[in-house]
C-alpha atoms as a PDB file:
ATOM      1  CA  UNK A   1       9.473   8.490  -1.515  1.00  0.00           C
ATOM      2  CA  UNK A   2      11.286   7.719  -4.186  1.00  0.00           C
ATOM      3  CA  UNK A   3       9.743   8.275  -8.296  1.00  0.00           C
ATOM      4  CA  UNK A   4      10.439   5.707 -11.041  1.00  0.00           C
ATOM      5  CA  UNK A   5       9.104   5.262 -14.613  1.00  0.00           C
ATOM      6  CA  UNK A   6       8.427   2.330 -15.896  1.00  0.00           C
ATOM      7  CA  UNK A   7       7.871   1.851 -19.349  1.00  0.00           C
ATOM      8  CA  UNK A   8       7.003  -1.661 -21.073  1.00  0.00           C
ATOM      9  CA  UNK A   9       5.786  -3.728 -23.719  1.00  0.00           C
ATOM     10  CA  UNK A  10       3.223  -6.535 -23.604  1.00  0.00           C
ATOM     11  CA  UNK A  11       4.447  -9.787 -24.795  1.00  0.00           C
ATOM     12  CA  UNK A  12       1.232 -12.029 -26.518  1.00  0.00           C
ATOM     13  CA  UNK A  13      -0.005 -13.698 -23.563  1.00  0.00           C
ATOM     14  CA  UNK A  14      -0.088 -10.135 -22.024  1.00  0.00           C
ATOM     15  CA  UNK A  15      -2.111  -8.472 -24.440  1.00  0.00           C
ATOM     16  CA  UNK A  16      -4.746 -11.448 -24.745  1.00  0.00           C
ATOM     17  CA  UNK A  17      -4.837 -10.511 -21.155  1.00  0.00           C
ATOM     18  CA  UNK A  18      -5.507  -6.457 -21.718  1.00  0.00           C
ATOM     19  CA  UNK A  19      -7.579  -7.502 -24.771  1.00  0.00           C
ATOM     20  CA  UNK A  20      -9.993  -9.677 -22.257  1.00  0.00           C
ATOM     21  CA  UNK A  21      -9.741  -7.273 -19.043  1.00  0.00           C
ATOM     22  CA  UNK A  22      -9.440  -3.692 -20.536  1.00  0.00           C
ATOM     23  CA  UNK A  23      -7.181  -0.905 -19.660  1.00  0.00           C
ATOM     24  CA  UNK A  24      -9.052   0.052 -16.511  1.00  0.00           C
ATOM     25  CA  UNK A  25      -8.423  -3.293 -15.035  1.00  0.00           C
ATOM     26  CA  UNK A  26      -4.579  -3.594 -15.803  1.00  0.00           C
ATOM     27  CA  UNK A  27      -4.355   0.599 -14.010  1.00  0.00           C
ATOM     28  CA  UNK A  28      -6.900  -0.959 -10.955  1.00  0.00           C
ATOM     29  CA  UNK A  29      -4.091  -4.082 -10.913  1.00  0.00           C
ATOM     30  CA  UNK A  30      -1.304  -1.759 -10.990  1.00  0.00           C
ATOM     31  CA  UNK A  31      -2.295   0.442  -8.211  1.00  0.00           C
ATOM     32  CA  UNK A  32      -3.151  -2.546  -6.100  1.00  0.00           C
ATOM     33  CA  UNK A  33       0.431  -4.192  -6.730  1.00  0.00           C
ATOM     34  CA  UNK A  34       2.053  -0.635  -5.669  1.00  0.00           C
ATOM     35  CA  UNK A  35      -0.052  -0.222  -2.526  1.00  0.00           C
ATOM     36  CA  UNK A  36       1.510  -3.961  -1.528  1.00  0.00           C
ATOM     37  CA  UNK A  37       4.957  -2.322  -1.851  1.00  0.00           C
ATOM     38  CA  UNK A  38       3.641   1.079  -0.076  1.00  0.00           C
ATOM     39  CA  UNK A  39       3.746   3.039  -3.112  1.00  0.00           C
ATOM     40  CA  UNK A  40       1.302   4.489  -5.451  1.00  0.00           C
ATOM     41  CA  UNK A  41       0.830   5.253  -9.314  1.00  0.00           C
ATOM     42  CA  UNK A  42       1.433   8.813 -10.282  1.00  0.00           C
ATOM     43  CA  UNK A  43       0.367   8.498 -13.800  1.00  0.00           C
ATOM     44  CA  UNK A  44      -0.431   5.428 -16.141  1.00  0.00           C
ATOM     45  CA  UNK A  45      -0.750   5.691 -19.659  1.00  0.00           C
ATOM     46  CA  UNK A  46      -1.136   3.494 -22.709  1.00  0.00           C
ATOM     47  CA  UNK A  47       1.236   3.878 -25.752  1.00  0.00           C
ATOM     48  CA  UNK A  48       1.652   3.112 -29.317  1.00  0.00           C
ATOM     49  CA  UNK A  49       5.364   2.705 -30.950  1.00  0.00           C
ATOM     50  CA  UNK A  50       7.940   1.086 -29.420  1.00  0.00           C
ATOM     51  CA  UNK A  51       6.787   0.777 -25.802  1.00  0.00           C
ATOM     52  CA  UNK A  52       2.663  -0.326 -25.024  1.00  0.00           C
ATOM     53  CA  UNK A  53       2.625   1.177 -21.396  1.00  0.00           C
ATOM     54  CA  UNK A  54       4.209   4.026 -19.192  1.00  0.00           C
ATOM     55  CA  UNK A  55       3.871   4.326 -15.905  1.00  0.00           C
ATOM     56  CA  UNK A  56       5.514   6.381 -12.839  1.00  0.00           C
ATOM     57  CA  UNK A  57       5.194   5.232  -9.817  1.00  0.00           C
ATOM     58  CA  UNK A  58       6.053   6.480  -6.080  1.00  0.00           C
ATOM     59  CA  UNK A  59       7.834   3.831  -4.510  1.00  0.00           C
ATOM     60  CA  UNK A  60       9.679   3.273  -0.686  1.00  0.00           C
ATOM     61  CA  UNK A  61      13.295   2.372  -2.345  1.00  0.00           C
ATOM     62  CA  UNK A  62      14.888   1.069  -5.219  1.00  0.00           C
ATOM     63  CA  UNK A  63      14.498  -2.531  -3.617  1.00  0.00           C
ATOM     64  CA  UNK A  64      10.766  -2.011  -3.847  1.00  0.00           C
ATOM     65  CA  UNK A  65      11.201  -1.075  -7.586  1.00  0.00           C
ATOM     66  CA  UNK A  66      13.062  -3.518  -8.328  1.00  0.00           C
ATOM     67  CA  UNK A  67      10.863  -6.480  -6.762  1.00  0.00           C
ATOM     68  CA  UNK A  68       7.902  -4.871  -8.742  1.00  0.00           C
ATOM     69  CA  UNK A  69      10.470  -5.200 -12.241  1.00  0.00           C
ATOM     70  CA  UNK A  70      11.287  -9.136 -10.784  1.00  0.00           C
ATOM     71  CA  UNK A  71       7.583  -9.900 -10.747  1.00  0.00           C
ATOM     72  CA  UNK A  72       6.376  -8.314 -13.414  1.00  0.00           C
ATOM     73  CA  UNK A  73       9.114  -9.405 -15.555  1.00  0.00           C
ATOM     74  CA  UNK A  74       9.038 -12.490 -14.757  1.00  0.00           C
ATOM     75  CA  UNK A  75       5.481 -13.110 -15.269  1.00  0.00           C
ATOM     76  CA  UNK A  76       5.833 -14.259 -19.318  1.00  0.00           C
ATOM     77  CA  UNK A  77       3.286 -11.037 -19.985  1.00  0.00           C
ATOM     78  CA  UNK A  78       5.509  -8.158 -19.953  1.00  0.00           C
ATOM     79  CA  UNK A  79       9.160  -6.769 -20.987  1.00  0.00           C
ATOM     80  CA  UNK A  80       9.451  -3.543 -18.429  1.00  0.00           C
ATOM     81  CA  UNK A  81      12.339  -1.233 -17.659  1.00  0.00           C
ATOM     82  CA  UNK A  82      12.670   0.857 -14.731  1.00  0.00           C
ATOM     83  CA  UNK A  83      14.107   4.638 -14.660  1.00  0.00           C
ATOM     84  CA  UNK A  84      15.109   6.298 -11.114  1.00  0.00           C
ATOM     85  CA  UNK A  85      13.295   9.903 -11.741  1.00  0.00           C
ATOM     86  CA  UNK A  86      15.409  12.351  -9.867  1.00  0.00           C
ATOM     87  CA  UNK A  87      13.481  15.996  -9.204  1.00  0.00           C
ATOM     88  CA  UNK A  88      15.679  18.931  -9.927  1.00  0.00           C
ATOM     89  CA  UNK A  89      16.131  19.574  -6.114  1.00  0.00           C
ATOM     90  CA  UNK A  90      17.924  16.743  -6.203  1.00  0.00           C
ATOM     91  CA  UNK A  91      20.127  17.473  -8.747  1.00  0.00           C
ATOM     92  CA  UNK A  92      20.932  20.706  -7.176  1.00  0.00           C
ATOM     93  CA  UNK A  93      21.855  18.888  -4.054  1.00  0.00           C
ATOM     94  CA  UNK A  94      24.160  16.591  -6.414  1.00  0.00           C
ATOM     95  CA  UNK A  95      26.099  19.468  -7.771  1.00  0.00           C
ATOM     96  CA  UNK A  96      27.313  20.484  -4.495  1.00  0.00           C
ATOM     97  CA  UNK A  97      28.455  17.118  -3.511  1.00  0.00           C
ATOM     98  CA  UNK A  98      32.841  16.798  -3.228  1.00  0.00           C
ATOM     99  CA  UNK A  99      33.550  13.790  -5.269  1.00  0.00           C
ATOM    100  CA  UNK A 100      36.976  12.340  -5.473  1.00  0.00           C
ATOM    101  CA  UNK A 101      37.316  11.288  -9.115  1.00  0.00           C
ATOM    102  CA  UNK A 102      40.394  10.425 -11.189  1.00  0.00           C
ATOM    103  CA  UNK A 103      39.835  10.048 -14.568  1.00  0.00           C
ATOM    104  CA  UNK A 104      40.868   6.620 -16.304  1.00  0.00           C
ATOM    105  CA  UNK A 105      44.701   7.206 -17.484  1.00  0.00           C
ATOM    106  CA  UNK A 106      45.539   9.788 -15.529  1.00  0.00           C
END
């Protein structure tokens, strides 16, 4: 499975929500929503600054993540952006790969 962070900001209509349901009902939603998609929430946590919510999430694909960004998004009560988390295994396995790569100009 694949890990993802999404990290968000409520937009007015979505924090009347959280304001009237509480944080333990938007985490309850959230995992919910995942288990739909076949994923599940790793950690969820509540911010202050420039982002209200973080949240990483094991997910099937990137086609999963990205219908949960469609729908939440497109909802009117959040702004969300999604991060592919790689684990450093995977990096290692990246640094091994041959790429054929010309540099622009030369």
């Amino acid at each position: 499975m694949a890990k993802y962070l999404f990290k968000g900001t409520y937009t007015e209509e979505g924090l009347k929500g959280l304001l009237k349901d509480g944080g333990s009902n938007r985490r309850q939603a959230t995992e919910k929503m995942l288990q739909s998609l076949g994923g599940t929430v790793e950690a969820y946590y509540f911010a202050f600054g420039d982002h209200d919510y973080f949240l990483i999430a094991d997910l099937p694909d990137n086609v999963s993540a990205t219908a949960l960004s469609l729908v939440g998004n497109s909802s009117g009560t959040i702004n969300a952006n999604v991060t592919v988390l790689l684990t450093p295994e995977e990096i290692d396995e990246a640094t091994k790969r041959t790429v054929d790569f010309r540099p622009s100009g030369q």
